[in-house]
C-alpha atoms as a PDB file:
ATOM      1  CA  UNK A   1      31.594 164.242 310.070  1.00  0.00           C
ATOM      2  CA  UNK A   2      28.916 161.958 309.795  1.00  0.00           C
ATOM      3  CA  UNK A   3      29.029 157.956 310.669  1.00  0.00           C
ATOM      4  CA  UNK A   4      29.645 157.082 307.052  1.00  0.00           C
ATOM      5  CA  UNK A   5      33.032 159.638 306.714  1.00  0.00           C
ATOM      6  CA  UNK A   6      34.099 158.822 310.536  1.00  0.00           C
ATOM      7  CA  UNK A   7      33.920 154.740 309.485  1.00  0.00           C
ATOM      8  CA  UNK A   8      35.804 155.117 306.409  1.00  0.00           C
ATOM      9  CA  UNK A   9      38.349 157.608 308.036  1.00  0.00           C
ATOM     10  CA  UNK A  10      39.057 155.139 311.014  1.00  0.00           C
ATOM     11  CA  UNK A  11      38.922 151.972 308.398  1.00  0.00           C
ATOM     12  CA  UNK A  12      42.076 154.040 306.159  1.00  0.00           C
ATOM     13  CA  UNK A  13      44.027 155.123 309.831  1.00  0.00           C
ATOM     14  CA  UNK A  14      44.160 151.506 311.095  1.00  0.00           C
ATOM     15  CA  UNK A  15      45.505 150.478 308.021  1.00  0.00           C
ATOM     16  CA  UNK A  16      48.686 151.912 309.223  1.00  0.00           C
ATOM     17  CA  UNK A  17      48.478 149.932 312.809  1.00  0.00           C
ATOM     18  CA  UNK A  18      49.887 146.371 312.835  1.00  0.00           C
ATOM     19  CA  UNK A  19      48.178 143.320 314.166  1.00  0.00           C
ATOM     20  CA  UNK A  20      44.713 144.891 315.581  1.00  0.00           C
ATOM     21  CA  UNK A  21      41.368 143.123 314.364  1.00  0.00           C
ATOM     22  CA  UNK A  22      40.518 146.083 311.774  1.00  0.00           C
ATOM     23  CA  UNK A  23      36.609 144.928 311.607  1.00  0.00           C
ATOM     24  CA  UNK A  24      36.471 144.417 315.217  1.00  0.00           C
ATOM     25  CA  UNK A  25      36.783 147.983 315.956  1.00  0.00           C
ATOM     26  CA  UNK A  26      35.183 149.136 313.099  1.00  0.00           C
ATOM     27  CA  UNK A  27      31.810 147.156 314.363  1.00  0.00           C
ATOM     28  CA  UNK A  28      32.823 148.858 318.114  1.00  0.00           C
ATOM     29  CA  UNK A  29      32.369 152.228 317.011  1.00  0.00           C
ATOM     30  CA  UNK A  30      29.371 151.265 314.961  1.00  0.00           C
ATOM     31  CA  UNK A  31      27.669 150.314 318.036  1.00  0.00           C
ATOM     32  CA  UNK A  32      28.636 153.357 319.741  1.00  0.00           C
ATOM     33  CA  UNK A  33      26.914 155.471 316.885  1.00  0.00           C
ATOM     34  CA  UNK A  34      24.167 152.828 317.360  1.00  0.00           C
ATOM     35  CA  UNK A  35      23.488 153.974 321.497  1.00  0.00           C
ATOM     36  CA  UNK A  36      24.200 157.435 320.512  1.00  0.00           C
ATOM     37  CA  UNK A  37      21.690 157.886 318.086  1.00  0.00           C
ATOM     38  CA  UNK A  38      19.038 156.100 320.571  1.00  0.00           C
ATOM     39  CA  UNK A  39      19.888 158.461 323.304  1.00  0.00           C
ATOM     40  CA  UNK A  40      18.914 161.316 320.570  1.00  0.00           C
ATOM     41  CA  UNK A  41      22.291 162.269 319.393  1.00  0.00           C
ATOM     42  CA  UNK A  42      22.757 163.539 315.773  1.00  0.00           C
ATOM     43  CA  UNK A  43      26.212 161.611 314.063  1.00  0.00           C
ATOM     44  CA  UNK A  44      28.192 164.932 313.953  1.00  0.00           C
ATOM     45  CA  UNK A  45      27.988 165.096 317.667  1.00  0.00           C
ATOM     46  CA  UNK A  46      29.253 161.130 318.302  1.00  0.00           C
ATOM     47  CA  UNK A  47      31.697 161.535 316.401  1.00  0.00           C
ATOM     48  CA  UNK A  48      32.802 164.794 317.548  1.00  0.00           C
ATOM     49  CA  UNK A  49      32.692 163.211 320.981  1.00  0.00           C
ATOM     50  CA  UNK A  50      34.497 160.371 319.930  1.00  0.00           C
ATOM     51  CA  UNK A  51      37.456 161.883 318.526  1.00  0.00           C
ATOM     52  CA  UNK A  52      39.353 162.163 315.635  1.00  0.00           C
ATOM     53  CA  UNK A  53      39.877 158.656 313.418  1.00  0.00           C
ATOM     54  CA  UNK A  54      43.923 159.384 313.931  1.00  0.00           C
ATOM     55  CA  UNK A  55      43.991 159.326 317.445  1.00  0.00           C
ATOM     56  CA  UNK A  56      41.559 156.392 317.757  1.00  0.00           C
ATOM     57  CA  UNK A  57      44.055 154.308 315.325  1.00  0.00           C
ATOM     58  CA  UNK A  58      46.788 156.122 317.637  1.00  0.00           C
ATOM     59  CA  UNK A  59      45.582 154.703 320.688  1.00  0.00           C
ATOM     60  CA  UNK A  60      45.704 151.043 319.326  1.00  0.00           C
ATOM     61  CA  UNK A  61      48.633 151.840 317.628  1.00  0.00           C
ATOM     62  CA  UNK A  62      50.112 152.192 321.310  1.00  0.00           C
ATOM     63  CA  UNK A  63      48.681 149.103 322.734  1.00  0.00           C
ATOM     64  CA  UNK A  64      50.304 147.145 320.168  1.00  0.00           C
ATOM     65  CA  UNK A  65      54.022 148.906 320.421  1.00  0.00           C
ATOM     66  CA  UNK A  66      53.513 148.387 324.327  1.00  0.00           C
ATOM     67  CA  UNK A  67      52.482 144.918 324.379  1.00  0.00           C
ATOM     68  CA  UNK A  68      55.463 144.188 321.592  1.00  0.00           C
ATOM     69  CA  UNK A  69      58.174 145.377 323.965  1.00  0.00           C
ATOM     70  CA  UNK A  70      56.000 143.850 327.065  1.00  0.00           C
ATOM     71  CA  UNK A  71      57.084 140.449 324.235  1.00  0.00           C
ATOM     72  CA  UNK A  72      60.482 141.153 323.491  1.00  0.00           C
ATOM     73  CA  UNK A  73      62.082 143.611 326.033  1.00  0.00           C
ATOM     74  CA  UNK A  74      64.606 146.264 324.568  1.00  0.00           C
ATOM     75  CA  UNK A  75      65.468 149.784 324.531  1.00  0.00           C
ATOM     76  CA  UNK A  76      64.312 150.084 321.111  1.00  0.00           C
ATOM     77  CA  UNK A  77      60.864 148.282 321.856  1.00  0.00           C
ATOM     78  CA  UNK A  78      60.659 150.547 324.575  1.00  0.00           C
ATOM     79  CA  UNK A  79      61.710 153.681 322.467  1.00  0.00           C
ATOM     80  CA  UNK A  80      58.978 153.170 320.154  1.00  0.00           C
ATOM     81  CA  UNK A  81      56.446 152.162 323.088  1.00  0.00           C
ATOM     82  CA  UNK A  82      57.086 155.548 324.905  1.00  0.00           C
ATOM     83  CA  UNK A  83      56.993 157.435 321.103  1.00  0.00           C
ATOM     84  CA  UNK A  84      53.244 155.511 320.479  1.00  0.00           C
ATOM     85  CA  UNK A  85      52.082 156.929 323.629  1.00  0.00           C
ATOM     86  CA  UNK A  86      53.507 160.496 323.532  1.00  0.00           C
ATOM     87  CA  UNK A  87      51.710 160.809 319.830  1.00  0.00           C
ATOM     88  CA  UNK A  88      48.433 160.565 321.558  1.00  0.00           C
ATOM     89  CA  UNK A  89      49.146 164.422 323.382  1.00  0.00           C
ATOM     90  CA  UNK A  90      49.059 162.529 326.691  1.00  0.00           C
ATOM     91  CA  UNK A  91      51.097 165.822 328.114  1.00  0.00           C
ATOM     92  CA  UNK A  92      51.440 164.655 331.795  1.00  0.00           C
ATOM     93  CA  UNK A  93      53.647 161.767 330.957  1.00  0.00           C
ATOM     94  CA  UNK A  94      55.905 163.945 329.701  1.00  0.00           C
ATOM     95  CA  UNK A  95      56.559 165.296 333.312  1.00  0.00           C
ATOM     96  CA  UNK A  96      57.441 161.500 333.918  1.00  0.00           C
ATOM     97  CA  UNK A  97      60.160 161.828 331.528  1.00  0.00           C
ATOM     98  CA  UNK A  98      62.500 163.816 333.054  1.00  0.00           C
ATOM     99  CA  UNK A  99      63.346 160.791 336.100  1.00  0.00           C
ATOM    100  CA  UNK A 100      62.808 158.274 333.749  1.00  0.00           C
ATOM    101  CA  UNK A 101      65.699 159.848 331.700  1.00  0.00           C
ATOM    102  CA  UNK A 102      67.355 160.798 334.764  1.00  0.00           C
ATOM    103  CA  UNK A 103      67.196 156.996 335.949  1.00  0.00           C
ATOM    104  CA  UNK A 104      68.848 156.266 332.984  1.00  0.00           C
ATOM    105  CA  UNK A 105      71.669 158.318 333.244  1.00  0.00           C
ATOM    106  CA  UNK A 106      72.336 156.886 336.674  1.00  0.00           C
ATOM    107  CA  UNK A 107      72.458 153.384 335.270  1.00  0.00           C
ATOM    108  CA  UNK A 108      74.828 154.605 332.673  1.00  0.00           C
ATOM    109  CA  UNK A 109      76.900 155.952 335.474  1.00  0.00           C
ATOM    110  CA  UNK A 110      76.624 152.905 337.452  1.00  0.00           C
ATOM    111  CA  UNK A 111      77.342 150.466 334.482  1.00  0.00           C
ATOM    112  CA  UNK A 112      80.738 153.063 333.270  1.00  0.00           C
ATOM    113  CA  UNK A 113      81.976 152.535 337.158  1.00  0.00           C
ATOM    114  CA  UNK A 114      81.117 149.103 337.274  1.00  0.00           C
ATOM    115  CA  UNK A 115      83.233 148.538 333.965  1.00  0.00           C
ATOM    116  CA  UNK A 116      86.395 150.753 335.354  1.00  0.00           C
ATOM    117  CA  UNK A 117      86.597 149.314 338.559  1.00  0.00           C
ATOM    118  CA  UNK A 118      86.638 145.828 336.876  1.00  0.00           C
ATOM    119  CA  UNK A 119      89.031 146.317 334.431  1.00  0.00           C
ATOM    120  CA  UNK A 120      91.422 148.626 336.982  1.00  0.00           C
ATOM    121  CA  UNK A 121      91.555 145.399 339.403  1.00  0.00           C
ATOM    122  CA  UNK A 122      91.699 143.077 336.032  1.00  0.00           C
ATOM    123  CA  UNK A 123      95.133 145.294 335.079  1.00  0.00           C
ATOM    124  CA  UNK A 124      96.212 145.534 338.449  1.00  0.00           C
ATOM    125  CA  UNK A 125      95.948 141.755 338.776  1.00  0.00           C
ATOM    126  CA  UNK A 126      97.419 140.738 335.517  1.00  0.00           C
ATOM    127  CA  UNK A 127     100.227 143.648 335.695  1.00  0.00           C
ATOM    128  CA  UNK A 128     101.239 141.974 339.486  1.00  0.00           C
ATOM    129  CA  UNK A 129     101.107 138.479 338.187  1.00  0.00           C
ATOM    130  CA  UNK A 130     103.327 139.712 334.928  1.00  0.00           C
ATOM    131  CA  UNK A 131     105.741 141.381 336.890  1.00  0.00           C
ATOM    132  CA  UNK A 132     106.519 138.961 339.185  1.00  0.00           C
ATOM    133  CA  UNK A 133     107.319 136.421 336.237  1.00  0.00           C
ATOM    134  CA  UNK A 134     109.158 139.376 334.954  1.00  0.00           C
ATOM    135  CA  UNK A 135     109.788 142.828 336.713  1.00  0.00           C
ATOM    136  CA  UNK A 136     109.024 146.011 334.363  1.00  0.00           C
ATOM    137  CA  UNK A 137     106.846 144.263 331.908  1.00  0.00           C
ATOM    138  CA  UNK A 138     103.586 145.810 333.198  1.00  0.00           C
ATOM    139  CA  UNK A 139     104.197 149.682 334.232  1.00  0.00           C
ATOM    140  CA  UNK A 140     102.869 149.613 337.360  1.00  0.00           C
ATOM    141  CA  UNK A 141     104.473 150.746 340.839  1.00  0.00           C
ATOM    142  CA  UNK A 142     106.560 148.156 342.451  1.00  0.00           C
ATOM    143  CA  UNK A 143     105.366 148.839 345.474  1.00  0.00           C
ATOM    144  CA  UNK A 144     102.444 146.857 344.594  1.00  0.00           C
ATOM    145  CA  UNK A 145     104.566 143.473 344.211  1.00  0.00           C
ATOM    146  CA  UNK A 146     107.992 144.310 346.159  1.00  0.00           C
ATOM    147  CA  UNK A 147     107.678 141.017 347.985  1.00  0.00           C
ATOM    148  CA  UNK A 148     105.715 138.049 348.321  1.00  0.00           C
ATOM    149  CA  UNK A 149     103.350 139.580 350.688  1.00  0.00           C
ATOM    150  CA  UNK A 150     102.383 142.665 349.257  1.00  0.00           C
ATOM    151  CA  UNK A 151     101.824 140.938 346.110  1.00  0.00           C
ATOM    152  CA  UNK A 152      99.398 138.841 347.636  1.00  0.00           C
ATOM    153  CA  UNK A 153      97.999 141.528 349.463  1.00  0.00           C
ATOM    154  CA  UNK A 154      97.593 143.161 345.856  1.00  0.00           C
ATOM    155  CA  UNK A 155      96.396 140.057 344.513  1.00  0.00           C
ATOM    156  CA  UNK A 156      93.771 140.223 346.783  1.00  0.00           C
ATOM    157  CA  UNK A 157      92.638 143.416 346.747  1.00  0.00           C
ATOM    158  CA  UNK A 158      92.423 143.452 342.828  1.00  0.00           C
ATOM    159  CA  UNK A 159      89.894 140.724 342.849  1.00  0.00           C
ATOM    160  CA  UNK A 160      87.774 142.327 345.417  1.00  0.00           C
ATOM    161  CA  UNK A 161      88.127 145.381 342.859  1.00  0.00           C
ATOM    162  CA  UNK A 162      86.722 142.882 340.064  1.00  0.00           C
ATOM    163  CA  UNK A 163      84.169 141.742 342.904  1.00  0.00           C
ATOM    164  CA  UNK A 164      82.561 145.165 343.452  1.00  0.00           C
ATOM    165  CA  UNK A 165      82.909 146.334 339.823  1.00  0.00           C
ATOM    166  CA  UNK A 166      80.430 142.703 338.299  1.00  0.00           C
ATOM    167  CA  UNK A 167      78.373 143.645 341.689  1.00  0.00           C
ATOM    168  CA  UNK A 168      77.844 147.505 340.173  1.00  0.00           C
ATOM    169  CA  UNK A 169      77.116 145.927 336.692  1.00  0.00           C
ATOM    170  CA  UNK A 170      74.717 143.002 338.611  1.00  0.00           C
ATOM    171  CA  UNK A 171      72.833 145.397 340.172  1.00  0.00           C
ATOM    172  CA  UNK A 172      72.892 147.569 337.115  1.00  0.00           C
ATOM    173  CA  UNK A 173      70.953 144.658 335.330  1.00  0.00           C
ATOM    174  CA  UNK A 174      68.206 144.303 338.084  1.00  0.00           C
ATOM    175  CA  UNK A 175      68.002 148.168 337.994  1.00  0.00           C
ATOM    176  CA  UNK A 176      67.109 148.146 334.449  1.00  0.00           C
ATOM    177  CA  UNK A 177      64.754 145.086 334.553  1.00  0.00           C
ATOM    178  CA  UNK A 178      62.549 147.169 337.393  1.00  0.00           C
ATOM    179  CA  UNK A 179      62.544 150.158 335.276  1.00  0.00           C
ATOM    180  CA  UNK A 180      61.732 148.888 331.946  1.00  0.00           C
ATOM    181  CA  UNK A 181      58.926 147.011 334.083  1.00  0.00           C
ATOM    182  CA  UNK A 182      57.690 150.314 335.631  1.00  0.00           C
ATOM    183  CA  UNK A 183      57.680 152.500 332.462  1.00  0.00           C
ATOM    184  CA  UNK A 184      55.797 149.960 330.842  1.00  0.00           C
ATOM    185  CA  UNK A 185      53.353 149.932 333.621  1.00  0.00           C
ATOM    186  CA  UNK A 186      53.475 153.959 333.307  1.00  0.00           C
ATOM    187  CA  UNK A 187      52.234 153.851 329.818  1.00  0.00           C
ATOM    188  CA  UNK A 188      49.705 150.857 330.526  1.00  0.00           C
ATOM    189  CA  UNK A 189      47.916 153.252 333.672  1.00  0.00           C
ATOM    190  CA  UNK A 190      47.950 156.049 330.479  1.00  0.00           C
ATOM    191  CA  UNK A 191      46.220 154.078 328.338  1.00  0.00           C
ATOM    192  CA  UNK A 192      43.936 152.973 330.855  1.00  0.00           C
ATOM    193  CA  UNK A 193      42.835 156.572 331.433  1.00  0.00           C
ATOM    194  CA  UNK A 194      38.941 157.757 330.705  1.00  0.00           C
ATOM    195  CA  UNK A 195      38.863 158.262 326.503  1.00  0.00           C
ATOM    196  CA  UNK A 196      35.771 160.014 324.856  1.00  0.00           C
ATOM    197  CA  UNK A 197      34.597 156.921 323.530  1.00  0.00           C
ATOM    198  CA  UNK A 198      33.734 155.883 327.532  1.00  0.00           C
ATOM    199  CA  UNK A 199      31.150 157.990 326.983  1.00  0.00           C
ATOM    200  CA  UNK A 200      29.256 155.108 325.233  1.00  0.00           C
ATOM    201  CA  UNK A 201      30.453 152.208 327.108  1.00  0.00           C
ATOM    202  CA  UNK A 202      27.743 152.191 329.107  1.00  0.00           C
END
């Protein structure tokens, strides 16, 4: 592929990339033809050493979806971020999948147990108060309110259930925030690794 086809090629594949400066990098990779052709290099072999057109468009292609959730943080920013990336056959971030997913899972866990425990000490409080207006109303065991003590005692104890449960889904919040943080700093070092344009760059 000469610098004529490689130029149009690239020109066509950013088409498809949203909000990058289309002549900008188009003049870049002119001036990379530019110092390869003074160090003695024929335009088949720059561009053969620069890659193919798709994953240069690829690469900004991932910037963009990266700095977008990096904008507006959510799973489906973050979905698409990780997806960007992947396309570009970076193969060892795959093997930083597997805990990243795993993470996830545990957060899941964390935020379901959060959730029951609140809701068991919201019944449990509720059902005590209920039945004490009214025995029987709430089936629960009356050992939990047989006198004025004990329902206190149960009183108690189902707001420190209610407690622990928002502190599971608090800390399931600032779980999420570091690890939506790190992933995107994952992809970022990615990115950041030596491409075959770097050969130029000089």
């Amino acid at each position: 592929m000469n610098q004529h086809d490689f130029l149009n090629a690239l020109r066509l594949e950013l088409e498809k990339v949203p909000h990058v400066d289309k002549e900008g990098i188009i003049a870049h990779h002119q001036e990379f033809f530019r110092i390869g052709l003074e160090q003695g290099q024929t335009e088949e072999e720059i561009a053969a050493n620069l890659g193919s057109p798709q994953a240069i468009a690829g690469y900004y292609e991932a910037h963009h979806m990266i700095g977008l959730a990096e904008l507006e943080s959510s799973l489906r920013n973050l979905f698409y971020a990780i997806k960007a990336v992947l396309r570009l056959g970076i193969s060892n971030l795959v093997l930083i999948l597997g805990p990243v997913l795993g993470v996830f899972g545990a957060m899941a866990a964390l935020l379901s147990a959060g959730a029951a425990v609140s809701l068991a000490g919201l019944f449990l409080f509720g059902g005590v108060l209920l039945n004490l207006l009214e025995p029987g109303i709430v089936n629960i065991p009356s050992a939990f309110y047989s006198d004025g003590l004990t329902a206190a005692a149960t009183l108690c104890m189902s707001v420190g259930f209610i407690a622990l449960g928002l502190l599971f889904l608090i800390g399931d919040y600032y779980l999420g925030r570091i690890l939506y943080r790190g992933t995107l700093r994952h992809l970022h070092f990615h990115l950041r690794l030596p491409r075959r344009e770097d050969t130029y760059a000089q």
